[in-house]
C-alpha atoms as a PDB file:
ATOM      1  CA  UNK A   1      -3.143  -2.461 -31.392  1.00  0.00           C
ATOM      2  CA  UNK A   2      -2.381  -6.265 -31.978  1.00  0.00           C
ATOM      3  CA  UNK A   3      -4.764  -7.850 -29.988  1.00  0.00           C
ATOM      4  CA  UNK A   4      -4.437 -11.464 -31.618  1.00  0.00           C
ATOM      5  CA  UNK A   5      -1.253 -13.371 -29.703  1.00  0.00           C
ATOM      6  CA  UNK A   6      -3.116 -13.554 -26.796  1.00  0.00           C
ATOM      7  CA  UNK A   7      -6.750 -13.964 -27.632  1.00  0.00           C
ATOM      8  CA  UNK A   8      -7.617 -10.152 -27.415  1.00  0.00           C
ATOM      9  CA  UNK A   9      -5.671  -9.294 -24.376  1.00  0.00           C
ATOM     10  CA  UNK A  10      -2.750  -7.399 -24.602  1.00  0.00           C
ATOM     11  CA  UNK A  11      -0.229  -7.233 -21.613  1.00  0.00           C
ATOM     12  CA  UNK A  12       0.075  -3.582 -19.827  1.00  0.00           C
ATOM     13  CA  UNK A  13       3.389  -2.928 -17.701  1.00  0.00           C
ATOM     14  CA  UNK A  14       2.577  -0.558 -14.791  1.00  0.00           C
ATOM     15  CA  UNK A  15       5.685   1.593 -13.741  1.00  0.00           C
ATOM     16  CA  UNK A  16       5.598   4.632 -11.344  1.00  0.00           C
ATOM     17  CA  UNK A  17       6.227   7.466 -13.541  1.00  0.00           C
ATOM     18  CA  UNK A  18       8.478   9.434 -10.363  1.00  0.00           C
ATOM     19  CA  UNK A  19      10.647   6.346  -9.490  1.00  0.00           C
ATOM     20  CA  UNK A  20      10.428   4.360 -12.764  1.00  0.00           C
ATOM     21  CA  UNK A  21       9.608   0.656 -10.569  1.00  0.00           C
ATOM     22  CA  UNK A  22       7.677  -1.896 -12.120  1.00  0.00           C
ATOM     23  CA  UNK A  23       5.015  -1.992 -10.094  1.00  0.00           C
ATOM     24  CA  UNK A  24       2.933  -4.939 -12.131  1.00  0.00           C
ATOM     25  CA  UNK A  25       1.905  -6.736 -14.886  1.00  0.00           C
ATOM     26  CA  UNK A  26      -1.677  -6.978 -15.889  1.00  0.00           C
ATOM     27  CA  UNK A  27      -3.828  -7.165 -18.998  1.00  0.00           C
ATOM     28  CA  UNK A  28      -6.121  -5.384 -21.055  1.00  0.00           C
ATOM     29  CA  UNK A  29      -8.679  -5.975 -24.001  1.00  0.00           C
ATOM     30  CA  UNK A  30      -9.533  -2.579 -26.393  1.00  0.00           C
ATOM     31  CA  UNK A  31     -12.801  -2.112 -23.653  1.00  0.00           C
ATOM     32  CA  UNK A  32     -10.364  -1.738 -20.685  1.00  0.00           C
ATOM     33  CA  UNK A  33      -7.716   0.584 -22.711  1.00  0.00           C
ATOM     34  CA  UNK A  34     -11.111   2.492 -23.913  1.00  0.00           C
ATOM     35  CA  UNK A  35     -12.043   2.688 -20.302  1.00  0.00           C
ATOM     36  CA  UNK A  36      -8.590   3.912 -18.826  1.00  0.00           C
ATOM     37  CA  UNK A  37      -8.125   6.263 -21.290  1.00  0.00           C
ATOM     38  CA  UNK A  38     -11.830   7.669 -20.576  1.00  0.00           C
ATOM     39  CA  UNK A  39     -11.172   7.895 -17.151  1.00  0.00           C
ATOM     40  CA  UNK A  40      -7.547   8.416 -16.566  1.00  0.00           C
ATOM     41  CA  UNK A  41      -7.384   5.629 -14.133  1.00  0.00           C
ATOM     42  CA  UNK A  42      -5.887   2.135 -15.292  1.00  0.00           C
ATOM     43  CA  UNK A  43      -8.289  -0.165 -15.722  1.00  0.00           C
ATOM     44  CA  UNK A  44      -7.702  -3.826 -16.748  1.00  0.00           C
ATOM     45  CA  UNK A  45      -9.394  -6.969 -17.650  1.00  0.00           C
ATOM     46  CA  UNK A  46      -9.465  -9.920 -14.744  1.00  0.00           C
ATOM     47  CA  UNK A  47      -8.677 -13.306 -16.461  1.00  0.00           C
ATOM     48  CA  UNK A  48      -9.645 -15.049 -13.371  1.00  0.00           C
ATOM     49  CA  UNK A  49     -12.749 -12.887 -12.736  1.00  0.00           C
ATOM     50  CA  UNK A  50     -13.084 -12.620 -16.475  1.00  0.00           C
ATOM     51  CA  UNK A  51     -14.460  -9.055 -16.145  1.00  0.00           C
ATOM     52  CA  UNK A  52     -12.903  -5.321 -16.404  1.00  0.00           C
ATOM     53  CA  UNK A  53     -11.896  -3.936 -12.918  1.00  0.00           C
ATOM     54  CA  UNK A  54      -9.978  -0.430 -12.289  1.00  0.00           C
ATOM     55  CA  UNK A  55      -7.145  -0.551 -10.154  1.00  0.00           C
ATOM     56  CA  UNK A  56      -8.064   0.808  -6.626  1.00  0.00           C
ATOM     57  CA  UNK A  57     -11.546   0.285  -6.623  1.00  0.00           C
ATOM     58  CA  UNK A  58     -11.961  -1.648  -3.472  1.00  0.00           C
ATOM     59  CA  UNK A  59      -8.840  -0.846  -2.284  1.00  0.00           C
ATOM     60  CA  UNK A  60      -8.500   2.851  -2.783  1.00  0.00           C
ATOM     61  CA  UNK A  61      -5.137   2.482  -3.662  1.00  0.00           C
ATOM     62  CA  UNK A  62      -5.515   4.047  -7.645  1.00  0.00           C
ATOM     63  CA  UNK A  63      -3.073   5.018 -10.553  1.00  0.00           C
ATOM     64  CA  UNK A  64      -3.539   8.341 -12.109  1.00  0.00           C
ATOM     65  CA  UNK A  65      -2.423   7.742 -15.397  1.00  0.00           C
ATOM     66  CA  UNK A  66       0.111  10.385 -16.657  1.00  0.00           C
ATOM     67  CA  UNK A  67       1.328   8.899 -20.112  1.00  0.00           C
ATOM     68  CA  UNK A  68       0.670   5.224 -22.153  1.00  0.00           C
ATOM     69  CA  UNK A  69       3.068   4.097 -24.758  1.00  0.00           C
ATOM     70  CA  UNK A  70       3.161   1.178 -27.261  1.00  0.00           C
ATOM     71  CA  UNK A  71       5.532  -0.892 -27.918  1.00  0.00           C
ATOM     72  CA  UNK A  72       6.960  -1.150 -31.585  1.00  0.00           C
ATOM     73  CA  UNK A  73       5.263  -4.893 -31.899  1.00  0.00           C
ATOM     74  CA  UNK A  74       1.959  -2.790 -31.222  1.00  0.00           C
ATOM     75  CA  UNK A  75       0.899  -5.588 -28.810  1.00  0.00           C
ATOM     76  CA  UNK A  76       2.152  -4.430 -25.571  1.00  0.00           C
ATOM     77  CA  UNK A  77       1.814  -1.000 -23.768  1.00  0.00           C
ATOM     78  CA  UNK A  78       3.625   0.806 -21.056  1.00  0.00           C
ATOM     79  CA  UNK A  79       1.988   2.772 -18.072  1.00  0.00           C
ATOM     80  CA  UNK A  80       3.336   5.797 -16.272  1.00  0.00           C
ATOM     81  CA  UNK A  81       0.707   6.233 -13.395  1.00  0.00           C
ATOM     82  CA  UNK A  82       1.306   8.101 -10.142  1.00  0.00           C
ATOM     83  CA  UNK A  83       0.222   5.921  -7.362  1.00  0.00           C
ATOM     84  CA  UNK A  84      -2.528   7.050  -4.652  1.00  0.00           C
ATOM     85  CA  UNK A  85      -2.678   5.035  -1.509  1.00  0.00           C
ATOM     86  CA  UNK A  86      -0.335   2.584   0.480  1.00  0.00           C
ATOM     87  CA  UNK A  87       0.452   0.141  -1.551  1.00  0.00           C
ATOM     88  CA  UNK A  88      -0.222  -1.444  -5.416  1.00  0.00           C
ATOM     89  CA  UNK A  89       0.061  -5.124  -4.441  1.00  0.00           C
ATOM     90  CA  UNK A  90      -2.486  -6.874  -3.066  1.00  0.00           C
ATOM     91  CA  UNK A  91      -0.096  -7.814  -0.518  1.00  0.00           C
ATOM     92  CA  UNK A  92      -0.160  -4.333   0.792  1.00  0.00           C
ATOM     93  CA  UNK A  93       3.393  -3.660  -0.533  1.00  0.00           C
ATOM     94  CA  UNK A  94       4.327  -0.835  -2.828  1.00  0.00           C
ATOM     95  CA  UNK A  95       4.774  -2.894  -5.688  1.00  0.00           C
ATOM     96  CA  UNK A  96       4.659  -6.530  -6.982  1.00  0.00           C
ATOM     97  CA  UNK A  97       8.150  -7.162  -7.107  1.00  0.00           C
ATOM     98  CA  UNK A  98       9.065  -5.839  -3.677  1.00  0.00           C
ATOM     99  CA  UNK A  99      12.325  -7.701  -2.267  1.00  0.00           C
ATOM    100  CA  UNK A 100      12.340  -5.482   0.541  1.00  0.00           C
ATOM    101  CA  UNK A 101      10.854  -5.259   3.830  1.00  0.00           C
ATOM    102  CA  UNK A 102       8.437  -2.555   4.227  1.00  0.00           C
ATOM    103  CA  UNK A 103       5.376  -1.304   6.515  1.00  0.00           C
ATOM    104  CA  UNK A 104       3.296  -3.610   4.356  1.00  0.00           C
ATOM    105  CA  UNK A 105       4.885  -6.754   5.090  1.00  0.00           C
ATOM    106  CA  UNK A 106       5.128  -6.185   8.644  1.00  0.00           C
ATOM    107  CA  UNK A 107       1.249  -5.203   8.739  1.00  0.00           C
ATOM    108  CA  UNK A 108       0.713  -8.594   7.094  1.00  0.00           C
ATOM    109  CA  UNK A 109       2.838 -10.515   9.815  1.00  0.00           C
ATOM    110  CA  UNK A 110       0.559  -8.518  12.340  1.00  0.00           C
ATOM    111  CA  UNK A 111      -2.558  -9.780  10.692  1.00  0.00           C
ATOM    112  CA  UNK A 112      -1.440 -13.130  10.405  1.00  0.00           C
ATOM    113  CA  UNK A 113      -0.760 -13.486  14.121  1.00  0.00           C
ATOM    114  CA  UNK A 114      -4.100 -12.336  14.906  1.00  0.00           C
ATOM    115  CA  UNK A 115      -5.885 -15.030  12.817  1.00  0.00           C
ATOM    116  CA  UNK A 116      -3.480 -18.141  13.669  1.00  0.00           C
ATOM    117  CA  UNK A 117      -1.643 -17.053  17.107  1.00  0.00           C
ATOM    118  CA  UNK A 118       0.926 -19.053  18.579  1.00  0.00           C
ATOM    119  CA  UNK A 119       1.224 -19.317  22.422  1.00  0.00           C
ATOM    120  CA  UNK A 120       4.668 -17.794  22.036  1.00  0.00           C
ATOM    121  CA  UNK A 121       3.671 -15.134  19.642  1.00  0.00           C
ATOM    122  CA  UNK A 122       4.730 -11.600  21.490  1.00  0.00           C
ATOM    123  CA  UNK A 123       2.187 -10.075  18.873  1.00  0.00           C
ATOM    124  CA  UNK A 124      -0.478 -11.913  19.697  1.00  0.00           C
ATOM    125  CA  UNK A 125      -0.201 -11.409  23.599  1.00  0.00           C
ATOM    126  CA  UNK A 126       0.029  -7.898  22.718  1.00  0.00           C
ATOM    127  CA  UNK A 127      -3.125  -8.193  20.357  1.00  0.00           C
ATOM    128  CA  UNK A 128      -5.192 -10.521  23.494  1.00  0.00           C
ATOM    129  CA  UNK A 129      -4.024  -8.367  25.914  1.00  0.00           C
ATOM    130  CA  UNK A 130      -5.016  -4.531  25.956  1.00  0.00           C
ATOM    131  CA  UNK A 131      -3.531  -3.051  28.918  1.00  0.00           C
ATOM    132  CA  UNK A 132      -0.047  -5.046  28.221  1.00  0.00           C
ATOM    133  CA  UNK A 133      -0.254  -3.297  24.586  1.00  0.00           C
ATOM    134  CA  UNK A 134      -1.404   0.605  26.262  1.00  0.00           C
ATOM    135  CA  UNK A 135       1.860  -0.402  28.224  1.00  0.00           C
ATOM    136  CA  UNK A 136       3.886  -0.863  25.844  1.00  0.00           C
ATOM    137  CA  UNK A 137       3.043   2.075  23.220  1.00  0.00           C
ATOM    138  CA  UNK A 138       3.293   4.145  26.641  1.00  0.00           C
ATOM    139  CA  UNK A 139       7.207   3.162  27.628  1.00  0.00           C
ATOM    140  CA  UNK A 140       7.819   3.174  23.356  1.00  0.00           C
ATOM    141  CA  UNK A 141       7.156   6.629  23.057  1.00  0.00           C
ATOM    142  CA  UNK A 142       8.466   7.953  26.742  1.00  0.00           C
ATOM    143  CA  UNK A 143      11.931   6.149  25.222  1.00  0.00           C
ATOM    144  CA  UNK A 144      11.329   8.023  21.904  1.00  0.00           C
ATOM    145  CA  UNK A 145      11.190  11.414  23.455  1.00  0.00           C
ATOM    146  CA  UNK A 146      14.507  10.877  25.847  1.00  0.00           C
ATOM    147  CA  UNK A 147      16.240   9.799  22.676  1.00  0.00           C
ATOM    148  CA  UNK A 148      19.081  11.307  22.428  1.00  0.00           C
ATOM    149  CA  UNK A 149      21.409   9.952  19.322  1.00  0.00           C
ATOM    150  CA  UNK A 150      19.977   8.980  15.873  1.00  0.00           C
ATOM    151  CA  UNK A 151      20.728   5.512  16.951  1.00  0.00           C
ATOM    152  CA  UNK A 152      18.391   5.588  19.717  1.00  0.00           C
ATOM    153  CA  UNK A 153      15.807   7.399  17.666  1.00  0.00           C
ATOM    154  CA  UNK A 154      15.915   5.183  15.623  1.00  0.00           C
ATOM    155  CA  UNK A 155      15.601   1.957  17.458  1.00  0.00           C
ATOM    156  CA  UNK A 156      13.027   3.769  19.655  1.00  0.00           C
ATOM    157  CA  UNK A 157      11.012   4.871  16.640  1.00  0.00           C
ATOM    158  CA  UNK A 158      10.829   1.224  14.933  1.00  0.00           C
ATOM    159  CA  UNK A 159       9.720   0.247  18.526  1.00  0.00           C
ATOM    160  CA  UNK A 160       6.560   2.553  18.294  1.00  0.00           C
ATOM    161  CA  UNK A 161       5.817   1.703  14.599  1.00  0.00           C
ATOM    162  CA  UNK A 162       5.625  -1.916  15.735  1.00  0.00           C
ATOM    163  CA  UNK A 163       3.335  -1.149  18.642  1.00  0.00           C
ATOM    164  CA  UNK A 164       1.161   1.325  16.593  1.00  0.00           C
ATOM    165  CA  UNK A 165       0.884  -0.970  13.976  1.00  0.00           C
ATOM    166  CA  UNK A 166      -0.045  -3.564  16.609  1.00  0.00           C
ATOM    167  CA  UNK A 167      -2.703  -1.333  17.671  1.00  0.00           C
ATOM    168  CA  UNK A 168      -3.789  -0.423  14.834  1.00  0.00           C
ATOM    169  CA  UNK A 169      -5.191  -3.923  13.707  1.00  0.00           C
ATOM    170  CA  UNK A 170      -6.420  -4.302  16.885  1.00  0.00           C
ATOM    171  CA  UNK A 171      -8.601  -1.828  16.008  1.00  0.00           C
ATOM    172  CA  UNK A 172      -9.617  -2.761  12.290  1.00  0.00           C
ATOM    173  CA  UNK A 173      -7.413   0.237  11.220  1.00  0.00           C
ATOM    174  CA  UNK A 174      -5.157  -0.750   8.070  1.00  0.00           C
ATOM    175  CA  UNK A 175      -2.340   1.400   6.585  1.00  0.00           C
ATOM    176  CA  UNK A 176      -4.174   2.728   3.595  1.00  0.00           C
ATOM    177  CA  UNK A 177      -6.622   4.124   6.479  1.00  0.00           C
ATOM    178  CA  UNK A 178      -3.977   5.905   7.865  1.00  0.00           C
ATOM    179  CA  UNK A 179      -1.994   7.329   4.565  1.00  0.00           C
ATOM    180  CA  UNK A 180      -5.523   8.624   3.623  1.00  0.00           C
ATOM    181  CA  UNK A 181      -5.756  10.630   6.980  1.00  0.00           C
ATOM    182  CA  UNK A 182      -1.886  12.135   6.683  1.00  0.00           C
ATOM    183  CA  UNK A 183      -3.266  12.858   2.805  1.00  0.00           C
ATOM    184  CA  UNK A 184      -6.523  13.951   3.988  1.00  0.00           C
ATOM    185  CA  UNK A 185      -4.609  16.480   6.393  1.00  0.00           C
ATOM    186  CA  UNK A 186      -1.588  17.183   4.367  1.00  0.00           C
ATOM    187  CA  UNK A 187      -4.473  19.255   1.919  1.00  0.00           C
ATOM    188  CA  UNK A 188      -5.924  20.506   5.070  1.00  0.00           C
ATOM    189  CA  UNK A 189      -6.155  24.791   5.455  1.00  0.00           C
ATOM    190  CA  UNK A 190      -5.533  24.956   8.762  1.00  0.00           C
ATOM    191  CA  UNK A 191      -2.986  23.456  11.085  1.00  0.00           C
ATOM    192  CA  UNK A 192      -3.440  22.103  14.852  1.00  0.00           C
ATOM    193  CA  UNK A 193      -1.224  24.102  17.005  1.00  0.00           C
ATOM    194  CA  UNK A 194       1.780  22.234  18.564  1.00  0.00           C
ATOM    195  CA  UNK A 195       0.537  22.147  22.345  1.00  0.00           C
ATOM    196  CA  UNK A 196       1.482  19.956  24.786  1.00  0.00           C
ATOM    197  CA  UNK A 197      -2.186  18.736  26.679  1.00  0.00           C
END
């Protein structure tokens, strides 16, 4: 490894070995490579910190690593890691180039109208006001199960993720709390039975 253009550090491209997106950028000195390949975890070294720190470890949110290669410079590496938890970026999003919308980005909108709401901020009426919020996650889902076309479903469904999303940081709850509990009972043995109470 040429660790000399960049005063030991060597840059490490993440990419998710099932979809192939760059999900980021980050660097490493021969004690973090020595440390992700003893662990099987990436593990990188913080300029701003200046300090190693593995990815995921306040977070949760780690990469297995499944293969490293070097480029033919011998001063850059690629990672193929399988990704555990919600989201790589610290922005909560899947990765840190993502264009797109996703669950991450609207959690962050959520969070942001609970620490600077506006008077005309629907979200953060919902957040002040508990009974207007039960009310609404109550008609969302009665309108979800009278669906009737994908259309509806649809709309309907996006209506509840909003609410339950709402709820959820009303709560303290976060998305990587909730991927870890679907994971947590995806491994489970045995199944709740389908009953209506």
């Amino acid at each position: 490894m040429d660790y000399s253009k960049l005063d030991g550090l060597i840059p490490a491209v993440i990419q998710d070995a099932e979809t192939s997106e760059v999900l980021m950028v980050g660097f490493m000195n021969d004690v973090a490579l020595a440390e992700t390949r003893r662990t099987g975890f990436a593990t990188f070294f913080s300029r701003s910190r200046n300090r190693l720190w593995m990815k995921g470890e306040t977070s949760g949110n780690t990469q297995e690593l499944l293969r490293v290669e070097l480029d033919c410079d011998r001063d850059a590496l690629r990672f193929r890691v399988r990704q555990r938890g919600v989201g790589f970026c610290h922005l909560g999003r899947p990765s840190c180039w993502s264009d797109g919308f996703d669950l991450g980005a609207l959690e962050d909108v959520i969070h942001a109208r609970a620490r600077q709401a506006a008077p005309e901020s629907g979200t953060a009426r919902l957040l002040a006001d508990r009974t207007l919020l039960t009310a609404k996650l109550k008609e969302e889902a009665t309108e979800l199960a009278a669906a009737e076309t994908a259309a509806e479903a649809v709309g309907e469904t996006a209506d509840l993720v909003y609410m339950g999303l709402v709820a959820l940081a009303r709560s303290g709850g976060s998305l990587t709390d909730v991927l870890a509990e679907l994971e947590r009972r995806h491994g489970a043995v045995s199944r709740r039975p389908m009953v209506a109470k």
